[in-house]
C-alpha atoms as a PDB file:
ATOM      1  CA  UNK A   1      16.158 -10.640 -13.643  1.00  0.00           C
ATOM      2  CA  UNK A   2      12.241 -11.246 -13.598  1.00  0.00           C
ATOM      3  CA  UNK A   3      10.058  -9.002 -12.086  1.00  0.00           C
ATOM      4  CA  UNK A   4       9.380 -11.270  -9.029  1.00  0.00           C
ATOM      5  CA  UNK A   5      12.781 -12.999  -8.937  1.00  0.00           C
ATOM      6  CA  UNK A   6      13.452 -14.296  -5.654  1.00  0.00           C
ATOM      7  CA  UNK A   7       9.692 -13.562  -4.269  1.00  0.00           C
ATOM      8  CA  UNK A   8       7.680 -16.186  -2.722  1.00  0.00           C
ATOM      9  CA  UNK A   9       3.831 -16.334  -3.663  1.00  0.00           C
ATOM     10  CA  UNK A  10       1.153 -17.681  -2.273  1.00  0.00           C
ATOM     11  CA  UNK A  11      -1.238 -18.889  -4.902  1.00  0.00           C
ATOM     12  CA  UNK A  12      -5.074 -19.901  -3.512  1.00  0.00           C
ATOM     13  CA  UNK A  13      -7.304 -21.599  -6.564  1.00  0.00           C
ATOM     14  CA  UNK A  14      -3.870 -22.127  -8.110  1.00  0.00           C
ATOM     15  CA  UNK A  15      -4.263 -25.775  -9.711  1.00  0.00           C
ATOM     16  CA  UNK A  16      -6.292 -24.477 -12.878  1.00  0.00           C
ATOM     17  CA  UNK A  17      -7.576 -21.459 -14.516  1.00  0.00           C
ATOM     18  CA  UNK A  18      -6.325 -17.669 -13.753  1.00  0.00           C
ATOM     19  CA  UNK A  19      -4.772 -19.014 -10.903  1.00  0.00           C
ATOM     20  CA  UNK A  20      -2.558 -21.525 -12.807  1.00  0.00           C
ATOM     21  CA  UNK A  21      -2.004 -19.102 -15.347  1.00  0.00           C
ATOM     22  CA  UNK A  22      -0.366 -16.917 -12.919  1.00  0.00           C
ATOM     23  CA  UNK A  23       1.611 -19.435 -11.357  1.00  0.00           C
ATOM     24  CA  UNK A  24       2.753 -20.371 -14.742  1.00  0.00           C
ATOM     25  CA  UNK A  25       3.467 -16.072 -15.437  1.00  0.00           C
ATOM     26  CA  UNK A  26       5.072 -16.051 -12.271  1.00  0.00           C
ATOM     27  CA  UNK A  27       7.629 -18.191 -12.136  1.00  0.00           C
ATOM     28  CA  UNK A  28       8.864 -16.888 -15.584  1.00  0.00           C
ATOM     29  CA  UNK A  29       9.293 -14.092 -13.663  1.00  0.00           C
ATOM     30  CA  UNK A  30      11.750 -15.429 -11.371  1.00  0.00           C
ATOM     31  CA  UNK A  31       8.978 -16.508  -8.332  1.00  0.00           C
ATOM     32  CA  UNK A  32       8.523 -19.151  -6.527  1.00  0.00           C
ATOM     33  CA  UNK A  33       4.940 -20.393  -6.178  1.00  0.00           C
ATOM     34  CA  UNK A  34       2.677 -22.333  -3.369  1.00  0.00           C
ATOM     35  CA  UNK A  35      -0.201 -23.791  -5.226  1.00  0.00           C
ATOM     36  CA  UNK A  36      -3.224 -24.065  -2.723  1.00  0.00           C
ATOM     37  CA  UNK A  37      -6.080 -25.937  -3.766  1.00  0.00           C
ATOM     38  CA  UNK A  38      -9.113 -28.550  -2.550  1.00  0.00           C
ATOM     39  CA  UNK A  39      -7.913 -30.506  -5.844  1.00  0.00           C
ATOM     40  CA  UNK A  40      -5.203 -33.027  -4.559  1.00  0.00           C
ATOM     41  CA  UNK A  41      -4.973 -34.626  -7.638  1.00  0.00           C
ATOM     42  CA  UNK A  42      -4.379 -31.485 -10.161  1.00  0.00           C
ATOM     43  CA  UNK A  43      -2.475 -29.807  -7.720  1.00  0.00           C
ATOM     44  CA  UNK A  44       0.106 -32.216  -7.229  1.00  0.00           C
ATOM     45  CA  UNK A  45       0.227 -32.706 -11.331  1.00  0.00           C
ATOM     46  CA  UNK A  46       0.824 -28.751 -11.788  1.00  0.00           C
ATOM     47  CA  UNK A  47       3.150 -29.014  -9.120  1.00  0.00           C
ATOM     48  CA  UNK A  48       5.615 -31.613 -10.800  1.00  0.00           C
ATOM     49  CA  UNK A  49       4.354 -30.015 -14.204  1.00  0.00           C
ATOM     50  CA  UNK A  50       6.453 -26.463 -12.777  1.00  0.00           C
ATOM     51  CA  UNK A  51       8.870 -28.595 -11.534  1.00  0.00           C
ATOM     52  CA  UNK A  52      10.140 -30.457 -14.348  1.00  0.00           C
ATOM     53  CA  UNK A  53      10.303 -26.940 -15.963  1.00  0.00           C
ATOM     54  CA  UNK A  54      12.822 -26.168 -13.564  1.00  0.00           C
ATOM     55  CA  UNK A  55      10.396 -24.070 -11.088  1.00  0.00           C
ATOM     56  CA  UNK A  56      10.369 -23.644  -7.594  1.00  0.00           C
ATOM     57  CA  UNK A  57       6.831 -24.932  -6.599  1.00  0.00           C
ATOM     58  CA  UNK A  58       4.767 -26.297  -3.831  1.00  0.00           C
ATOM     59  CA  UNK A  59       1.468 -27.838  -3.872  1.00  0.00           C
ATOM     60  CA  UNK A  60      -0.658 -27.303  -0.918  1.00  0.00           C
ATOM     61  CA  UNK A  61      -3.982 -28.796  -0.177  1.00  0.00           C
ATOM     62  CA  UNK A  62      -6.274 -26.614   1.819  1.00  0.00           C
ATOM     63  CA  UNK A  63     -10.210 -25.388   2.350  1.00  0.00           C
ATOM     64  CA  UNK A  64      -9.431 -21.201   2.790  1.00  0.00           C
ATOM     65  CA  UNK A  65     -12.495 -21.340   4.977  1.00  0.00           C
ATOM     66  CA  UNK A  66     -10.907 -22.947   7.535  1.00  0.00           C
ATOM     67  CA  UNK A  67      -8.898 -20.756   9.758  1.00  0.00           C
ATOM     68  CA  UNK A  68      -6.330 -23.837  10.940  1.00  0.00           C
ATOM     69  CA  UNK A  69      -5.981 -25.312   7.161  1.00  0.00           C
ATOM     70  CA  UNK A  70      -5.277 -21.472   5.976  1.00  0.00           C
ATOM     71  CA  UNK A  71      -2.680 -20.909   8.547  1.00  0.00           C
ATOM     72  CA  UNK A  72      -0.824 -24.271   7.468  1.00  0.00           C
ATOM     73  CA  UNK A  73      -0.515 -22.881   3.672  1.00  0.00           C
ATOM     74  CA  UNK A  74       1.455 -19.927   5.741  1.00  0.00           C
ATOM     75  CA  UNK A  75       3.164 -22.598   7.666  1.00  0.00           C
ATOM     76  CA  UNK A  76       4.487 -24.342   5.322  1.00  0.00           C
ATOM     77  CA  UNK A  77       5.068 -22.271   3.026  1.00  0.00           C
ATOM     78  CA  UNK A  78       7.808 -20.266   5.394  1.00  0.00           C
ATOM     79  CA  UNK A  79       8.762 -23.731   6.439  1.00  0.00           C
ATOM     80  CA  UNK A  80       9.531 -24.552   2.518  1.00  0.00           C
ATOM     81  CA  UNK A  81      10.792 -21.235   1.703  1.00  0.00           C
ATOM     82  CA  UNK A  82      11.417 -18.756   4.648  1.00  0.00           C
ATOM     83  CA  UNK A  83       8.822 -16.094   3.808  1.00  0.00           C
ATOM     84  CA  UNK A  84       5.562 -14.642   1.776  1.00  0.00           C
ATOM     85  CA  UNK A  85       5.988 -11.542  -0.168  1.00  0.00           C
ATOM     86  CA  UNK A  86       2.982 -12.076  -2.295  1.00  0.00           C
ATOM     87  CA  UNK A  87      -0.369 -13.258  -2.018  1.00  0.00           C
ATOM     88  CA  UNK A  88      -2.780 -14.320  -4.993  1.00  0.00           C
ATOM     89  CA  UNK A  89      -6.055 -14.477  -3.270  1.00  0.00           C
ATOM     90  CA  UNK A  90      -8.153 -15.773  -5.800  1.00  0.00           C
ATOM     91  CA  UNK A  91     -10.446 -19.153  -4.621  1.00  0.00           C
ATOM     92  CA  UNK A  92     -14.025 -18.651  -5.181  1.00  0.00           C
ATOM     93  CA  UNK A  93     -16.846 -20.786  -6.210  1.00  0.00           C
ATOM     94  CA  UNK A  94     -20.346 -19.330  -7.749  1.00  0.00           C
ATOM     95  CA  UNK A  95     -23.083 -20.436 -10.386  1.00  0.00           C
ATOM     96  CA  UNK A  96     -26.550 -19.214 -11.286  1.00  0.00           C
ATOM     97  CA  UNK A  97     -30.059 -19.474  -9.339  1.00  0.00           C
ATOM     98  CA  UNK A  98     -33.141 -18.172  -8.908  1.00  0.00           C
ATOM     99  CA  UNK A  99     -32.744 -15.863  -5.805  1.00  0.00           C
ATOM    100  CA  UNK A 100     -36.435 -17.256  -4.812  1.00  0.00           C
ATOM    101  CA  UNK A 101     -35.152 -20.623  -4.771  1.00  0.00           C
ATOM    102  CA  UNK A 102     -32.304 -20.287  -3.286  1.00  0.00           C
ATOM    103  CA  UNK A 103     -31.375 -22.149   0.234  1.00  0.00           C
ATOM    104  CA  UNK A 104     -29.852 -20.308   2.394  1.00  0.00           C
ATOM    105  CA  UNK A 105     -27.071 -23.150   2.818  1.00  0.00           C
ATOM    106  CA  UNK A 106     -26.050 -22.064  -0.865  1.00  0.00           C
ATOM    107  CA  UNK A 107     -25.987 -18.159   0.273  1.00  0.00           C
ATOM    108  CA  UNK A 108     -23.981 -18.816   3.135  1.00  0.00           C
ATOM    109  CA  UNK A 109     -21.558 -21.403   1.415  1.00  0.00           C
ATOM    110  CA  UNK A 110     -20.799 -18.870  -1.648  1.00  0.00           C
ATOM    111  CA  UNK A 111     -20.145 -15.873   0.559  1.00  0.00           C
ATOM    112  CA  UNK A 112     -18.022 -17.814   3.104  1.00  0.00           C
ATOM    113  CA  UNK A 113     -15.702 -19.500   0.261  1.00  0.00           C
ATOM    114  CA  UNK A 114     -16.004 -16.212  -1.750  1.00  0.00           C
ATOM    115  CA  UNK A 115     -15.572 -13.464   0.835  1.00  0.00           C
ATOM    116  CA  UNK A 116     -15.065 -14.535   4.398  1.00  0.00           C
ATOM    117  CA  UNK A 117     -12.421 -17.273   2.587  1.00  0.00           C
ATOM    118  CA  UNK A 118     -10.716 -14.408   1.079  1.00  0.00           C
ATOM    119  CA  UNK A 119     -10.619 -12.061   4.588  1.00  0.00           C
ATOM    120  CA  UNK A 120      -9.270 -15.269   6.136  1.00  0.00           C
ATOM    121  CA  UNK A 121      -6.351 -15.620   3.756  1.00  0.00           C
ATOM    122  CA  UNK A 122      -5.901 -11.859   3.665  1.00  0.00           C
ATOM    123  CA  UNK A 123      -6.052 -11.931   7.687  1.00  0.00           C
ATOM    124  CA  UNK A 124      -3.209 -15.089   7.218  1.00  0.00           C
ATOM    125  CA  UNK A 125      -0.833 -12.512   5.193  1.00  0.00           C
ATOM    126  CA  UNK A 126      -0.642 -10.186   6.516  1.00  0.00           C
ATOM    127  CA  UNK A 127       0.173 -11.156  10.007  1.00  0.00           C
ATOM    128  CA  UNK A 128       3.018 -12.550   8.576  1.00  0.00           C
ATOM    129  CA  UNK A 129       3.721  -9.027   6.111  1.00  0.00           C
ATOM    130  CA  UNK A 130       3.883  -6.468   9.432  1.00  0.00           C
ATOM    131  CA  UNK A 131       7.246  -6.268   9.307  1.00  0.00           C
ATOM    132  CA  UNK A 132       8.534  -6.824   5.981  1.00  0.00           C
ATOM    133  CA  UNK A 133       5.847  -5.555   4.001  1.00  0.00           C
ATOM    134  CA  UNK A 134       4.235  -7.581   0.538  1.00  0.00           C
ATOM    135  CA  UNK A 135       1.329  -7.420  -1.828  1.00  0.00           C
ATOM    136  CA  UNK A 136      -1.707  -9.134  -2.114  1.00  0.00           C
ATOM    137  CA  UNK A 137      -3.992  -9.369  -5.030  1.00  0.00           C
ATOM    138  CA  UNK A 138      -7.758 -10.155  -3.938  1.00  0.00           C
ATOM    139  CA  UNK A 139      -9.975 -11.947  -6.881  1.00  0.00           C
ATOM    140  CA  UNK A 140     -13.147  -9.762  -7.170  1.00  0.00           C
ATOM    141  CA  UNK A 141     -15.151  -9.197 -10.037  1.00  0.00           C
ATOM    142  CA  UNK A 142     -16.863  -7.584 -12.605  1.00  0.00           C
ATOM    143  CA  UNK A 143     -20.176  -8.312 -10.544  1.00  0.00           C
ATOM    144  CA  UNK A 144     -18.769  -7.115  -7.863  1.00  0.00           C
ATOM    145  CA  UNK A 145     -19.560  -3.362  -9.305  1.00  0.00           C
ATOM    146  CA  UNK A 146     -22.985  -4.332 -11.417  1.00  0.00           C
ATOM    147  CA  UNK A 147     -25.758  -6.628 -11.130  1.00  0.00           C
ATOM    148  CA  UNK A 148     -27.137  -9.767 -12.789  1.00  0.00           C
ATOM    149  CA  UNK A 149     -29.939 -12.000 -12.440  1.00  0.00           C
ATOM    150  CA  UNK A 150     -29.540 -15.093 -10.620  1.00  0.00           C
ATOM    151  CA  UNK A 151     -26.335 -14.046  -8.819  1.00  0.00           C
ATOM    152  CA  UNK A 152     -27.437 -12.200  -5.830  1.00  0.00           C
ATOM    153  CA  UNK A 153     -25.004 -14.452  -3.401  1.00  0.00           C
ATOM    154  CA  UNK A 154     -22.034 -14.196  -5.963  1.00  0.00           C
ATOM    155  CA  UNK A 155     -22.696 -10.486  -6.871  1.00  0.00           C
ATOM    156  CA  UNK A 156     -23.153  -9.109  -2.701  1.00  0.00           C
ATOM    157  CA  UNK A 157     -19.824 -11.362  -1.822  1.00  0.00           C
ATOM    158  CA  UNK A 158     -17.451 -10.059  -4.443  1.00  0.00           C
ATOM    159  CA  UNK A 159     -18.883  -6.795  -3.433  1.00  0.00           C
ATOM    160  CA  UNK A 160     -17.705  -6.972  -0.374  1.00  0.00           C
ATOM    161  CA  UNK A 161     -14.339  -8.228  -1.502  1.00  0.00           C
ATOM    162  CA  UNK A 162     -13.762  -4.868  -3.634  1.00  0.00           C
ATOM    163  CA  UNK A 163     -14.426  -2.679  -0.264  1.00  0.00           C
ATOM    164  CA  UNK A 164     -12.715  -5.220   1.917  1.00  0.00           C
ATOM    165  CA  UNK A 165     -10.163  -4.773  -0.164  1.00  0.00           C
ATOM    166  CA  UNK A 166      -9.962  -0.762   0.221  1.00  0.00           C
ATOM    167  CA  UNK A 167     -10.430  -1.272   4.089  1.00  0.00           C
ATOM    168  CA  UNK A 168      -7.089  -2.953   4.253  1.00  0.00           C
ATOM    169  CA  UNK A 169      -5.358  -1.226   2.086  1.00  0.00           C
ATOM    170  CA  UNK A 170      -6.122   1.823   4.313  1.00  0.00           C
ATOM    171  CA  UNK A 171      -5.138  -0.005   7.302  1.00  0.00           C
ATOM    172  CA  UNK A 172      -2.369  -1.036   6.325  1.00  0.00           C
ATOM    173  CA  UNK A 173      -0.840   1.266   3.968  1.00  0.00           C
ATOM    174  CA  UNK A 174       1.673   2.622   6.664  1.00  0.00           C
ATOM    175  CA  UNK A 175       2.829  -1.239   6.853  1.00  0.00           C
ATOM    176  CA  UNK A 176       4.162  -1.293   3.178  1.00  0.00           C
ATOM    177  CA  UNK A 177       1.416  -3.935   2.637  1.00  0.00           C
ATOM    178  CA  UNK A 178      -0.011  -2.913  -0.635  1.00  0.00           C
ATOM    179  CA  UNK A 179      -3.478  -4.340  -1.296  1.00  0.00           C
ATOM    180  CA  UNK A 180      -5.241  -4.543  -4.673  1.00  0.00           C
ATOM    181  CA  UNK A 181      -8.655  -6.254  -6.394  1.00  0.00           C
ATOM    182  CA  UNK A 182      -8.570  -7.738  -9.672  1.00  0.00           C
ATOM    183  CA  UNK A 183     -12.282  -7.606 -11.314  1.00  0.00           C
ATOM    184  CA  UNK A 184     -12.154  -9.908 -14.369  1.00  0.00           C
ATOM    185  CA  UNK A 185     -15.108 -10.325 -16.827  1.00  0.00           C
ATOM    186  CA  UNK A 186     -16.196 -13.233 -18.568  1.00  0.00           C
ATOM    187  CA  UNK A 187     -12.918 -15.513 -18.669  1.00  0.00           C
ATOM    188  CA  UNK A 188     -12.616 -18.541 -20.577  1.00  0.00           C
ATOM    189  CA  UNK A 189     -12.121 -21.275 -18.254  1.00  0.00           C
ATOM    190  CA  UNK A 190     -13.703 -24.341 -16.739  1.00  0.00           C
ATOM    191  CA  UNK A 191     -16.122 -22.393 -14.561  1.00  0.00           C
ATOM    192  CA  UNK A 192     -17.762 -21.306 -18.230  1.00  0.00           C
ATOM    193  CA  UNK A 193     -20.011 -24.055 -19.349  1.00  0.00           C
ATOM    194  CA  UNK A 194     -19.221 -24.509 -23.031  1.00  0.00           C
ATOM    195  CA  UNK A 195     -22.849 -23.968 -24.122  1.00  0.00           C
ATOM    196  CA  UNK A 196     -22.698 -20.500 -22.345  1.00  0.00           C
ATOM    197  CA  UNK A 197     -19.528 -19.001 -24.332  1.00  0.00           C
ATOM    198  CA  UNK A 198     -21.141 -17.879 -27.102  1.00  0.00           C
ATOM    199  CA  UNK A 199     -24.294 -15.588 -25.637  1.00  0.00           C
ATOM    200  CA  UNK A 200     -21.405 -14.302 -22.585  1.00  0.00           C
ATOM    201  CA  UNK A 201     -19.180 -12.617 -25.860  1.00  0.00           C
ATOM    202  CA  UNK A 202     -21.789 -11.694 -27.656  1.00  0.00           C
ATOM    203  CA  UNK A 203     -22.919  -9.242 -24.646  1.00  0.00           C
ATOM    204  CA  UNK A 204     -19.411  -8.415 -24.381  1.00  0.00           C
ATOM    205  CA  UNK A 205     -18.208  -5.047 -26.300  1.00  0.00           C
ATOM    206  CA  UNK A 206     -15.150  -6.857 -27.183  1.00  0.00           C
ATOM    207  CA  UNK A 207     -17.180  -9.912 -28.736  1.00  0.00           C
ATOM    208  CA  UNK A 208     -14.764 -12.326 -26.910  1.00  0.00           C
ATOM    209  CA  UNK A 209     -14.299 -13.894 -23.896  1.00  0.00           C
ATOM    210  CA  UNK A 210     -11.080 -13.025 -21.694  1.00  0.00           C
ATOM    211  CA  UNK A 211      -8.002 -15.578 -21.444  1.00  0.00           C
ATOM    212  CA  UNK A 212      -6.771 -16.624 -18.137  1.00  0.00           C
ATOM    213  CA  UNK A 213      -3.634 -15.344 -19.500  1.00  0.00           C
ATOM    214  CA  UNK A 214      -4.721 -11.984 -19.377  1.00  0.00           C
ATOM    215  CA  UNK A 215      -5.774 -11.830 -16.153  1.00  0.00           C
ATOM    216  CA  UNK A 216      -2.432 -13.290 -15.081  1.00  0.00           C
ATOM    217  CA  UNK A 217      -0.735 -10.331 -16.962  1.00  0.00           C
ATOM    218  CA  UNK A 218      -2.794  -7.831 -14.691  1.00  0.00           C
ATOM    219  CA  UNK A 219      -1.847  -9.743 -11.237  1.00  0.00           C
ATOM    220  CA  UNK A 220       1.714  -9.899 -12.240  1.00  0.00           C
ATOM    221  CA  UNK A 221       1.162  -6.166 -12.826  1.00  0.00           C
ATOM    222  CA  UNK A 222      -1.016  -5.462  -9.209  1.00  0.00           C
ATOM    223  CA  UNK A 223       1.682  -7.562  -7.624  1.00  0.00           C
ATOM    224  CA  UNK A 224       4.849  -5.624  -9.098  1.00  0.00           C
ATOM    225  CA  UNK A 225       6.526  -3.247  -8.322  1.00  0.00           C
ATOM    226  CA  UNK A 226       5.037  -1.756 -11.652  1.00  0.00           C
ATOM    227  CA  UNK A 227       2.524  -0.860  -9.724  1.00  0.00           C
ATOM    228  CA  UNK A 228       3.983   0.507  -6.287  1.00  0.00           C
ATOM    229  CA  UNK A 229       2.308   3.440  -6.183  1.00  0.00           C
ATOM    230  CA  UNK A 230      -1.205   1.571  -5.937  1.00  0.00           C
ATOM    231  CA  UNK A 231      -3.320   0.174  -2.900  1.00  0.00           C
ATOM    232  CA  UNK A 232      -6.841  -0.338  -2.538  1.00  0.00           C
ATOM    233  CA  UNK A 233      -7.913  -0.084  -6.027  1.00  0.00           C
ATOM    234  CA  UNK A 234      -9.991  -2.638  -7.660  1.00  0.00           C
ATOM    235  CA  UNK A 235      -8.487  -3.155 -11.342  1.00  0.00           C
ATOM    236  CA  UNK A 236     -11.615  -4.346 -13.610  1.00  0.00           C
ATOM    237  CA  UNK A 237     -10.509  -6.411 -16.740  1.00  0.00           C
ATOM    238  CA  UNK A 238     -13.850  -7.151 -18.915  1.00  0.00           C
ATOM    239  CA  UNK A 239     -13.554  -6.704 -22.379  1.00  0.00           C
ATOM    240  CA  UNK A 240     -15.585  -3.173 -21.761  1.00  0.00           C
ATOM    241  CA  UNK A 241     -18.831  -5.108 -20.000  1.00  0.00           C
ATOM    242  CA  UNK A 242     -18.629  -2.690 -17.288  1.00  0.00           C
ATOM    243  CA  UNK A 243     -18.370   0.205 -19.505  1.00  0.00           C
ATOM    244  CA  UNK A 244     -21.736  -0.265 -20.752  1.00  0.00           C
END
């Protein structure tokens, strides 16, 4: 028996990086996974990829800042497989600018995919989790605690997810809706341009950058019942950068 067998989870950003890594941690764990993504194409490939591995998986295509595309992932996931016990809330976008150059159509487009996205997906859940109870994992990040040049919209919104997260933990603890934040660090995936991998690890303690695969590990973990004794806490994963 896997430590999610039988669970259903919801998996937003799931066609590549930490989110596919889950999925792929997951379902060895006995889940089954809804992959929601704006990337038809790779989300339909990871979908038959789980498939032919003999997974229970379902791709969804959906924008999380839309309130009626974010309440179809819920639809049809409970029309696929009769329930949510876990969501993986873990879209986001975000590069580097200038603050004094920065339009405010930028600002406002990286905090509503990185924060009001992530209330609206948290809102989705846990409508549906009132009665039966579940977990969600919010993505946050290391930035979300420290600063950096050229992040400001990045930095403020995954802020805000780390004490959105503690807000509904709070409110819902009673609920048995457990609510937790990964923070990762520097993590080797696509959103890393190449020619930045070597300066990020060399400013991390660890002299390395994080695998997706790692942050899976501690979202399996947050979404457990490992860890069932934990809501509103914001789990940072960074090699030691925060430490500093």
């Amino acid at each position: 028996m896997g430590k999610l067998q039988d669970r259903v989870a919801i998996i937003t950003g799931g066609a590549s990086g930490i989110g596919a890594a889950t999925a792929k941690l997951f379902v060895s764990e006995g889940a089954k996974v809804v992959l929601v993504d704006l990337n038809e194409e790779k989300g339909k490939a990871f979908q038959e990829e789980l498939q032919a591995q003999g997974a229970e998986a379902l791709f969804v295509k959906a924008n999380i800042t839309s309130e009626e595309e974010v309440a179809n992932v819920f639809k049809e996931t409970t029309n696929k497989f009769g329930k949510v016990d876990i969501v993986f809330n873990n879209a986001g976008i975000g590069r580097v600018h200038s603050s004094h150059d920065l339009d405010y159509s930028e600002w406002r487009n990286t905090v509503n995919v990185d924060l009001d996205g992530v209330f609206l997906v948290a809102r989705e859940a846990i409508r549906g989790m009132l009665e039966s109870g579940g977990t969600i994992v919010n993505t946050a990040s290391m930035y979300g605690w420290v600063g950096s040049p050229g992040s400001a919209a990045y930095n403020a919104a995954k802020a805000g997810v780390i004490n959105l997260t503690r807000s509904l933990a709070l409110e819902y603890a009673e609920k048995n809706i457990r609510i937790n934040a990964l923070c990762p660090g520097f993590i080797d995936t696509p959103i890393i341009p190449e020619e930045s991998k070597k300066e990020l690890s060399s400013i991390t303690p660890m002299k390395r950058l994080g695998k997706a695969e790692e942050m899976a590990k501690a979202v399996l973990f947050l979404a457990s019942d490992d860890s069932s004794y934990m809501t509103g806490n914001s789990l940072t994963v960074d090699g030691g950068y925060t430490a500093q």
